[in-house]
Protein backbone atom coordinates (compact mmCIF):
# COMPACT_ATOMS: atom_id res chain seq x y z
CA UNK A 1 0.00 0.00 0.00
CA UNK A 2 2.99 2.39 0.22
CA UNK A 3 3.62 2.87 -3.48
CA UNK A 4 0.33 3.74 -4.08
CA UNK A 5 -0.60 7.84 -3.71
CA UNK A 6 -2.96 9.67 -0.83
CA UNK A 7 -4.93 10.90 -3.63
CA UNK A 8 -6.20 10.48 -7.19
CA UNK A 9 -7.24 12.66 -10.03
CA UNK A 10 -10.74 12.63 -11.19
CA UNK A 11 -12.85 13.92 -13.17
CA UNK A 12 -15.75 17.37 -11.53
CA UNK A 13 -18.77 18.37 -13.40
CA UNK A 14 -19.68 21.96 -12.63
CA UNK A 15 -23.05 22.03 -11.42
CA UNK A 16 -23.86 25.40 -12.97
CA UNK A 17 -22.36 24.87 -16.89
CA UNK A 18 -21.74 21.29 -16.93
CA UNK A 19 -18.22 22.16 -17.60
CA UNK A 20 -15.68 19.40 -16.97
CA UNK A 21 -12.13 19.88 -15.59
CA UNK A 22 -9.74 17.67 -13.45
CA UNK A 23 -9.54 17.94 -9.62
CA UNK A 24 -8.04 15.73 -6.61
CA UNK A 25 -9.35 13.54 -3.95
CA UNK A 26 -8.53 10.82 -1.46
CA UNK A 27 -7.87 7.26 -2.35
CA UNK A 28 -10.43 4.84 -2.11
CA UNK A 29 -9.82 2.05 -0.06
CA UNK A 30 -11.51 -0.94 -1.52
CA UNK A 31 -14.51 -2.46 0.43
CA UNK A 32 -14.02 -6.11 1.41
CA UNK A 33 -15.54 -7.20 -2.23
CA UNK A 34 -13.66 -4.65 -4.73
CA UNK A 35 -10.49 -4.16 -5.86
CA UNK A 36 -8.35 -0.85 -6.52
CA UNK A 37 -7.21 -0.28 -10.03
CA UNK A 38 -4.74 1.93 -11.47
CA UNK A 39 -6.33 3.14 -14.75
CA UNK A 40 -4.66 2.56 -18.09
CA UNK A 41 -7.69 3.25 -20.09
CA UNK A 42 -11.49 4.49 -19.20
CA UNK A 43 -14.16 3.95 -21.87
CA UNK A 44 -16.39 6.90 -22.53
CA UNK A 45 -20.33 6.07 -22.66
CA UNK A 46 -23.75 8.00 -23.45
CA UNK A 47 -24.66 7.25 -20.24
CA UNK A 48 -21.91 9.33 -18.93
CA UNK A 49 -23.19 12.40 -21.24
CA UNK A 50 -26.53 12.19 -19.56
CA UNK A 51 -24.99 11.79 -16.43
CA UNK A 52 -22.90 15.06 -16.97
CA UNK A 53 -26.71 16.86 -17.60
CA UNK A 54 -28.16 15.56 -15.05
CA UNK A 55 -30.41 13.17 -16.30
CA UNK A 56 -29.13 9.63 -15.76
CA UNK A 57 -28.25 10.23 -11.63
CA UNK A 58 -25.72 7.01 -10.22
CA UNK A 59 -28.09 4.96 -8.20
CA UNK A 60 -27.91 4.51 -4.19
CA UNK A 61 -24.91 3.58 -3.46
CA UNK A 62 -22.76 4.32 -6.85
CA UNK A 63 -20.10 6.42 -6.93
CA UNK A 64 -20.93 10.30 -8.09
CA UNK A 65 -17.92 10.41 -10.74
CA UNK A 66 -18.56 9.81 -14.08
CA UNK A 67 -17.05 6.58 -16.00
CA UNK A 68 -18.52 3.18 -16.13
CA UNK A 69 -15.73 1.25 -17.83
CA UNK A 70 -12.04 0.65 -16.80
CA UNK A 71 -9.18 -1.11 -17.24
CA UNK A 72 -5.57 -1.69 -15.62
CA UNK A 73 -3.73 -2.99 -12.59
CA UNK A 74 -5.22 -4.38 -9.77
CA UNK A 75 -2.78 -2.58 -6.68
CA UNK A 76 -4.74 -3.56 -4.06
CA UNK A 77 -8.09 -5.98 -2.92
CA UNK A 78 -10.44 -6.43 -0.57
CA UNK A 79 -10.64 -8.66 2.62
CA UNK A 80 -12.77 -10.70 0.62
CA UNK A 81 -11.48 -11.03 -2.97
CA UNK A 82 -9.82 -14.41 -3.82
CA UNK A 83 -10.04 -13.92 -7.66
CA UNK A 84 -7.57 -11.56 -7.87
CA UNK A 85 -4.35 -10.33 -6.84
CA UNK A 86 -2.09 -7.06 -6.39
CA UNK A 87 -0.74 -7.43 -9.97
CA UNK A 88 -3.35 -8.92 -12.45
CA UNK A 89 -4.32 -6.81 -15.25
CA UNK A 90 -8.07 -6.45 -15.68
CA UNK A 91 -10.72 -4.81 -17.39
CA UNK A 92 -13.91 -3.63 -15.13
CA UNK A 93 -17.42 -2.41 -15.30
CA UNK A 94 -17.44 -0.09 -12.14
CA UNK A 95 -20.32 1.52 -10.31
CA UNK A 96 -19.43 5.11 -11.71
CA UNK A 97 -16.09 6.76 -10.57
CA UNK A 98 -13.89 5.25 -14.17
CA UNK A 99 -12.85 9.05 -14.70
CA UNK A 100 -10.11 8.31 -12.43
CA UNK A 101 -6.76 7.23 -11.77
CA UNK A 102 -6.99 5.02 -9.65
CA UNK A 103 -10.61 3.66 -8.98
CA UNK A 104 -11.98 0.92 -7.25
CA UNK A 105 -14.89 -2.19 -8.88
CA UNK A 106 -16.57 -4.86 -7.47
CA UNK A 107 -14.53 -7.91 -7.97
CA UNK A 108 -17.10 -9.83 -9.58
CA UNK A 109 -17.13 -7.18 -12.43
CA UNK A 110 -14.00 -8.26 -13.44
CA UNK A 111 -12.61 -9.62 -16.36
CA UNK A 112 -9.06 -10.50 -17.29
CA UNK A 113 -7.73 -8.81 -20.70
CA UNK A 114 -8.11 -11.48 -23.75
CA UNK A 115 -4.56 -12.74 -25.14
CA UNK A 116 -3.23 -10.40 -27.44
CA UNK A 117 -5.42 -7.42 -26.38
CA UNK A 118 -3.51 -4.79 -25.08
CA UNK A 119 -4.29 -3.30 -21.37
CA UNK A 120 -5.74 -0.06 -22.92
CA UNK A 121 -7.68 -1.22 -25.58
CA UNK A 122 -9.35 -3.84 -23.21
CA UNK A 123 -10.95 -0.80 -21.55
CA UNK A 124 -13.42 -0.76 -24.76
CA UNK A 125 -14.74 -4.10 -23.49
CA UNK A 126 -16.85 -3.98 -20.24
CA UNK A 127 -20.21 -1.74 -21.37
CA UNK A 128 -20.68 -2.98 -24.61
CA UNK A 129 -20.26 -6.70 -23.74
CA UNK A 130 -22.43 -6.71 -20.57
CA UNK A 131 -25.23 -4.70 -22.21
CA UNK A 132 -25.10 -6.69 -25.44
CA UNK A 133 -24.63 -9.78 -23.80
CA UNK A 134 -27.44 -9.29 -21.54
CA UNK A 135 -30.03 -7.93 -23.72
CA UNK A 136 -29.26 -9.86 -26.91
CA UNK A 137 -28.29 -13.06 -25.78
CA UNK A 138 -29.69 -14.10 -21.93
CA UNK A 139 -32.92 -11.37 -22.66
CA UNK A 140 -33.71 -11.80 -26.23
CA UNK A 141 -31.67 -15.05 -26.61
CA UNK A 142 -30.49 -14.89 -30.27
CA UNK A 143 -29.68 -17.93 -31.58
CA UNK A 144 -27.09 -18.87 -34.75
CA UNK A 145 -29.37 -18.31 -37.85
CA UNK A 146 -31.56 -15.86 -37.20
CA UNK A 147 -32.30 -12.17 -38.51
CA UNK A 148 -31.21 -9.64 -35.73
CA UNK A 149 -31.22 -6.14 -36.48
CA UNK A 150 -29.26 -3.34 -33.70
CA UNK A 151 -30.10 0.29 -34.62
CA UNK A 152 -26.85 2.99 -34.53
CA UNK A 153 -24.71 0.59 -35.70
CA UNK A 154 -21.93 2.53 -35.96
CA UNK A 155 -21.98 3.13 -31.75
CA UNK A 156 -19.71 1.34 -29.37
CA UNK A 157 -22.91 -1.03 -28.04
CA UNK A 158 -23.40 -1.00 -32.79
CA UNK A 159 -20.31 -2.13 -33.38
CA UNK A 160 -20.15 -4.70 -30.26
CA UNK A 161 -23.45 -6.18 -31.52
CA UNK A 162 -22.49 -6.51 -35.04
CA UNK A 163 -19.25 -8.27 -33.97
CA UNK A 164 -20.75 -10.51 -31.46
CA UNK A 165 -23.97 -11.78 -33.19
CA UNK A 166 -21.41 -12.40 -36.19
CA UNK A 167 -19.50 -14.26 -34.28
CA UNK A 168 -22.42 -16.59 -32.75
CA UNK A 169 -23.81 -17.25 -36.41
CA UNK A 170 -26.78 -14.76 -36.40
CA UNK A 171 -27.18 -13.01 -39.45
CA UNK A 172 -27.02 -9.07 -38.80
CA UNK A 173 -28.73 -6.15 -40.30
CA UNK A 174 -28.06 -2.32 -38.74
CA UNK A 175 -29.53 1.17 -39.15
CA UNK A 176 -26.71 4.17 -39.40
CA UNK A 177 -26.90 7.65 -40.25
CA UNK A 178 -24.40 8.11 -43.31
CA UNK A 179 -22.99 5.93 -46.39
CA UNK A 180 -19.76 5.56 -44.38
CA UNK A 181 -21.13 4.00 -41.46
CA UNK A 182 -23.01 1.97 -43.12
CA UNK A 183 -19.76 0.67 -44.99
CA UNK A 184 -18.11 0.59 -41.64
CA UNK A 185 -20.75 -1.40 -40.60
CA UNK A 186 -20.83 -3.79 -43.42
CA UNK A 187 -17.12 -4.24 -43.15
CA UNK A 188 -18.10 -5.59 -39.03
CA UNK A 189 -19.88 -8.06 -40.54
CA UNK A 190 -23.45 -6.82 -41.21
CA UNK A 191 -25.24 -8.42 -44.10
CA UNK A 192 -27.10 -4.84 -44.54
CA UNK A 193 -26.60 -1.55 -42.99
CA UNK A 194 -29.55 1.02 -43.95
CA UNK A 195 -28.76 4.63 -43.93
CA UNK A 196 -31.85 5.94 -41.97
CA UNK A 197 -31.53 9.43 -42.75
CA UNK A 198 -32.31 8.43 -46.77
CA UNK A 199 -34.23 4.99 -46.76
CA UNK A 200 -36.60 3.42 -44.74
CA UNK A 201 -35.48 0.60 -42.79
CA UNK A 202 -38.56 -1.44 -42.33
CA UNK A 203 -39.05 -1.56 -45.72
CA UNK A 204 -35.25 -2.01 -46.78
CA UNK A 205 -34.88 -4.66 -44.38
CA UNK A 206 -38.18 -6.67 -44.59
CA UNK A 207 -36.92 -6.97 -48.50
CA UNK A 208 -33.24 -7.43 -47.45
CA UNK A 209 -34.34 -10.85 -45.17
CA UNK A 210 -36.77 -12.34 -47.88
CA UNK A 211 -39.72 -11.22 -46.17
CA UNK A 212 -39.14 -12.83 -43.05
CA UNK A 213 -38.40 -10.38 -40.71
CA UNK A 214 -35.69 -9.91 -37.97
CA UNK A 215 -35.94 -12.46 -35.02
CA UNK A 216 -34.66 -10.07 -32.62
CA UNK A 217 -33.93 -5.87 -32.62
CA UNK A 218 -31.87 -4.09 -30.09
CA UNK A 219 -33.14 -0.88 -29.76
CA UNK A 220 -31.38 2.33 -28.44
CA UNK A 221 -33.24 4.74 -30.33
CA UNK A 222 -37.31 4.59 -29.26
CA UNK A 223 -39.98 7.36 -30.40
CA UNK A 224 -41.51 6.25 -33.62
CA UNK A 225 -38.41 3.36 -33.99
CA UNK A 226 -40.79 1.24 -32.08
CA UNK A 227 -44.12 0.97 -34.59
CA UNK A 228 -41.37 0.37 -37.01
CA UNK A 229 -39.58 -2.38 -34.91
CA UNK A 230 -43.31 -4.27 -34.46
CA UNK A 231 -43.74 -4.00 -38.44
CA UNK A 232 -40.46 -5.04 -39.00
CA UNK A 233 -40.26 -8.25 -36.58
CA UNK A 234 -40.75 -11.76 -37.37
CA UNK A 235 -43.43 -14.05 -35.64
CA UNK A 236 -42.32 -15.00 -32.46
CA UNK A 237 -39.40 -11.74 -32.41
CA UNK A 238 -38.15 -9.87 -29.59
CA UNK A 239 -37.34 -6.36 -29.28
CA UNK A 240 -35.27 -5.00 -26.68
CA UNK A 241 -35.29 -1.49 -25.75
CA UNK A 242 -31.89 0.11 -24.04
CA UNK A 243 -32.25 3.67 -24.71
CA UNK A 244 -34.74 6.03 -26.05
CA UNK A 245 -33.00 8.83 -28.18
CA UNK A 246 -35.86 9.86 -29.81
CA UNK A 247 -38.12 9.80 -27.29
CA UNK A 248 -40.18 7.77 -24.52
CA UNK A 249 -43.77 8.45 -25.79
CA UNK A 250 -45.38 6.94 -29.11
CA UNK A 251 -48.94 5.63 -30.20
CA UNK A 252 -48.86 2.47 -31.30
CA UNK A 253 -50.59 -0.43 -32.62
CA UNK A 254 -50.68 -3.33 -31.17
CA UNK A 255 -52.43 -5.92 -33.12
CA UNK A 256 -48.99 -7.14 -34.68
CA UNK A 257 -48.09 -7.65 -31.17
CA UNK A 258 -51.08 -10.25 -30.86
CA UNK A 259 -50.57 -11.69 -34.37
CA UNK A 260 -47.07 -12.55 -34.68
CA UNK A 261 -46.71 -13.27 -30.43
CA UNK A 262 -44.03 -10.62 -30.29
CA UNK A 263 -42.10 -10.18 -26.82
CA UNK A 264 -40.92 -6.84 -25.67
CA UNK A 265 -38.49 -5.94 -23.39
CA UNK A 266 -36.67 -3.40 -21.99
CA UNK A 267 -33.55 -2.98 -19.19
CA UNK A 268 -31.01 -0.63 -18.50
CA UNK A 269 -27.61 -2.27 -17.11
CA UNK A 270 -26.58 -0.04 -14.04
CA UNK A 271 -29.67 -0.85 -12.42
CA UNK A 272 -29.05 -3.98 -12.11
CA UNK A 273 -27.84 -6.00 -8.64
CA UNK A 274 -24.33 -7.08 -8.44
CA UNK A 275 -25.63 -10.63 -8.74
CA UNK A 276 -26.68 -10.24 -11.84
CA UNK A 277 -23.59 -8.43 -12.98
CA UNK A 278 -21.52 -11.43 -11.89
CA UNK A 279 -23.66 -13.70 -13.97
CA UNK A 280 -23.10 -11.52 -16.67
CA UNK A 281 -19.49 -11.56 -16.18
CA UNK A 282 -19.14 -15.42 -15.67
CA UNK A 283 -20.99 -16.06 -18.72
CA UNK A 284 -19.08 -13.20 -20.63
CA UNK A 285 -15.07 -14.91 -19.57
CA UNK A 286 -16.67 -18.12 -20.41
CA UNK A 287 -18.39 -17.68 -24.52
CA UNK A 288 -16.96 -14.34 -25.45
CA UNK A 289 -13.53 -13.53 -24.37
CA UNK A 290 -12.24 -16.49 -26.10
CA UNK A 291 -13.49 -14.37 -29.52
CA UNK A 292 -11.48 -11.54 -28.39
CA UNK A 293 -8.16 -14.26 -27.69
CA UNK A 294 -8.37 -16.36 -30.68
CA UNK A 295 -9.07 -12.85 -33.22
CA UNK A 296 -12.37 -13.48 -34.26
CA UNK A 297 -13.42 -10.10 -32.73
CA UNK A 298 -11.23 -7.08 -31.43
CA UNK A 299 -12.42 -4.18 -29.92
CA UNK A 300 -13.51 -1.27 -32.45
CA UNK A 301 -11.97 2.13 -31.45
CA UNK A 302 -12.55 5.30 -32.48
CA UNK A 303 -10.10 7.68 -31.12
CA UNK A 304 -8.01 7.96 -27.85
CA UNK A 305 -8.02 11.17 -26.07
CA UNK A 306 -5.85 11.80 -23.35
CA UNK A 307 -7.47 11.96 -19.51
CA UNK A 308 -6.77 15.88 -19.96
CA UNK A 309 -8.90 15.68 -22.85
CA UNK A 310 -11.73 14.79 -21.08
CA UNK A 311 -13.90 17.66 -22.13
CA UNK A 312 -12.74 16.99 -26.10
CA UNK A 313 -13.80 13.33 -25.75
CA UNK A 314 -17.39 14.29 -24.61
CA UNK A 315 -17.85 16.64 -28.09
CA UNK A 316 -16.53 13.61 -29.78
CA UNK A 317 -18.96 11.77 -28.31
CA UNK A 318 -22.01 14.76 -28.88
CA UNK A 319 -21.14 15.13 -32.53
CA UNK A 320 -22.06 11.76 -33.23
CA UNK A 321 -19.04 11.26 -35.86
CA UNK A 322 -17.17 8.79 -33.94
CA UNK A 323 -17.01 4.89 -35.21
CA UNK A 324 -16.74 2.28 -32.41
CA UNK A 325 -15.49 3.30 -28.96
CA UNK A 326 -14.22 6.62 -27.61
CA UNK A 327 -11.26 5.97 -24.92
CA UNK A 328 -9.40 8.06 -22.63
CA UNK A 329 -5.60 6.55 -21.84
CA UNK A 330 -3.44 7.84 -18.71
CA UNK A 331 -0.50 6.48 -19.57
CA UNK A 332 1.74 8.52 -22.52
């Protein structure tokens, strides 16, 4: 515990602008289930844009400081954690506080980084995984062969999704909002990629599957996505709802519900209990990482900004012009 500092950096959100600079604080010590990491890398999320504004407050209990994605060096664990030791290198969905330095995680959240995946890159891997995991394949349970369709493909949960389904033998389909991430998204593996902003993708993608329809839709989007979504699905499909970035209220018809025995769905992950977190995670080391270690799949990154660049990395993330993940990195 000597070598490792009375304080961290981390990143403050003025309450007045919204602003975002870099202060100080004490170290955490890690309660008798977490471990304390020194960051390498921090994945930036939505989720930590609406945080920023106010309108996605940390649940009881969570950490105040934005960041829900880590990875780097375990330095110190709790009275509790066998798992892991001062030493490992790890990757970690926290509860908040990944805008730091040094920041602690349940253990249980913890995954080690897939062969050949560098430390930093690895920190691309904890949000995407356990939301796509959860809501594609234990919610929605996709299986090899079917149609499955994940709006804003070109995103960091997009491009996770594409990858993943891919890789379990699904056959993909995305929405994107220009010809380039479209290609992008083609290139990942999708069979079709509909520019939204010029073609309708009910109708593009009803033709695109032979009629039949997509089995299961990750949604992220909502408003009038969703009437779209019921026309779209096949009989017996499941839509999953994560996000609603065009809204939370639309009229809608039902009767296609009835007809074709749709399920809907919807979760967000940070609600969640830490039990079902480490189910995630056990299932996640056991069928993905080996993806990740034997190259079929490898993280999909934007653009690294340094942790000084905090406030750059959030426009990056605003403009909506970023491919894959955004990462900040806090080692030169």
């Amino acid at each position: 515990m000597s070598t490792i500092p009375a304080t961290r950096r981390i990143v403050i959100v003025n309450s007045e602008d919204h602003s975002l600079s870099l202060g100080t604080e004490a170290m955490p010590t890690p309660a008798a289930n977490e471990v304390l990491i020194k960051v390498i890398g921090a994945g930036v999320n939505r989720p930590d844009l609406m945080q920023r504004y106010g309108l996605y407050p940390p649940p009881a209990g969570a950490s105040p400081i934005l960041g829900l994605e880590v990875s780097g060096e375990v330095v110190a664990v709790g009275s509790e954690v066998s798992r892991w030791t001062v030493g490992d290198m790890i990757c970690a969905l926290c509860n908040g506080g990944g805008y730091a330095d040094y920041t602690v995680a349940p253990a249980s959240q913890c995954l080690p980084i897939p062969k050949g995946l560098s430390a930093l890159d690895a920190a691309a891997l904890p949000e995407t995984l356990f939301t796509v995991w959860h809501n594609v394949f234990q919610r929605a349970k996709l299986q090899a062969g079917e149609h499955f369709l994940v709006h804003g493909g070109s995103s960091g949960i997009g491009t996770t999704a594409i990858c993943l389904a891919t890789a379990m033998g699904a056959k993909v389909y995305t929405t994107a909002g220009s010809e380039a991430k479209c290609a992008a998204c083609e290139d990942l593996g999708a069979i079709k990629a509909v520019n939204y902003k010029t073609e309708a993708f009910e109708t593009v993608l009803a033709e695109a599957s032979d009629g039949h329809g997509m089995d299961v839709i990750l949604d992220m989007v909502g408003g009038d996505y969703i009437q779209k979504d019921i026309k779209l699905a096949a009989a017996d499909g499941r839509i999953v709802f994560i996000a609603f970035q065009a809204g939370f209220n639309a009229e809608l018809n039902f009767v296609p519900v009835l007809m074709k025995r749709l399920t809907l769905s919807a979760s967000t992950l940070r609600a969640q209990s830490g039990e079902q977190k480490a189910q995630m995670a056990a299932e996640i080391e056991e069928q993905v990482l080996p993806l990740y270690s034997n190259g079929k799949m490898k993280p999909v990154i934007d653009h690294l900004f340094r942790f000084e660049e905090i406030a750059a990395a959030h426009a990056r993330m605003e403009s909506g012009a970023h491919i894959g993940k955004i990462l900040l990195r806090f080692e030169d």
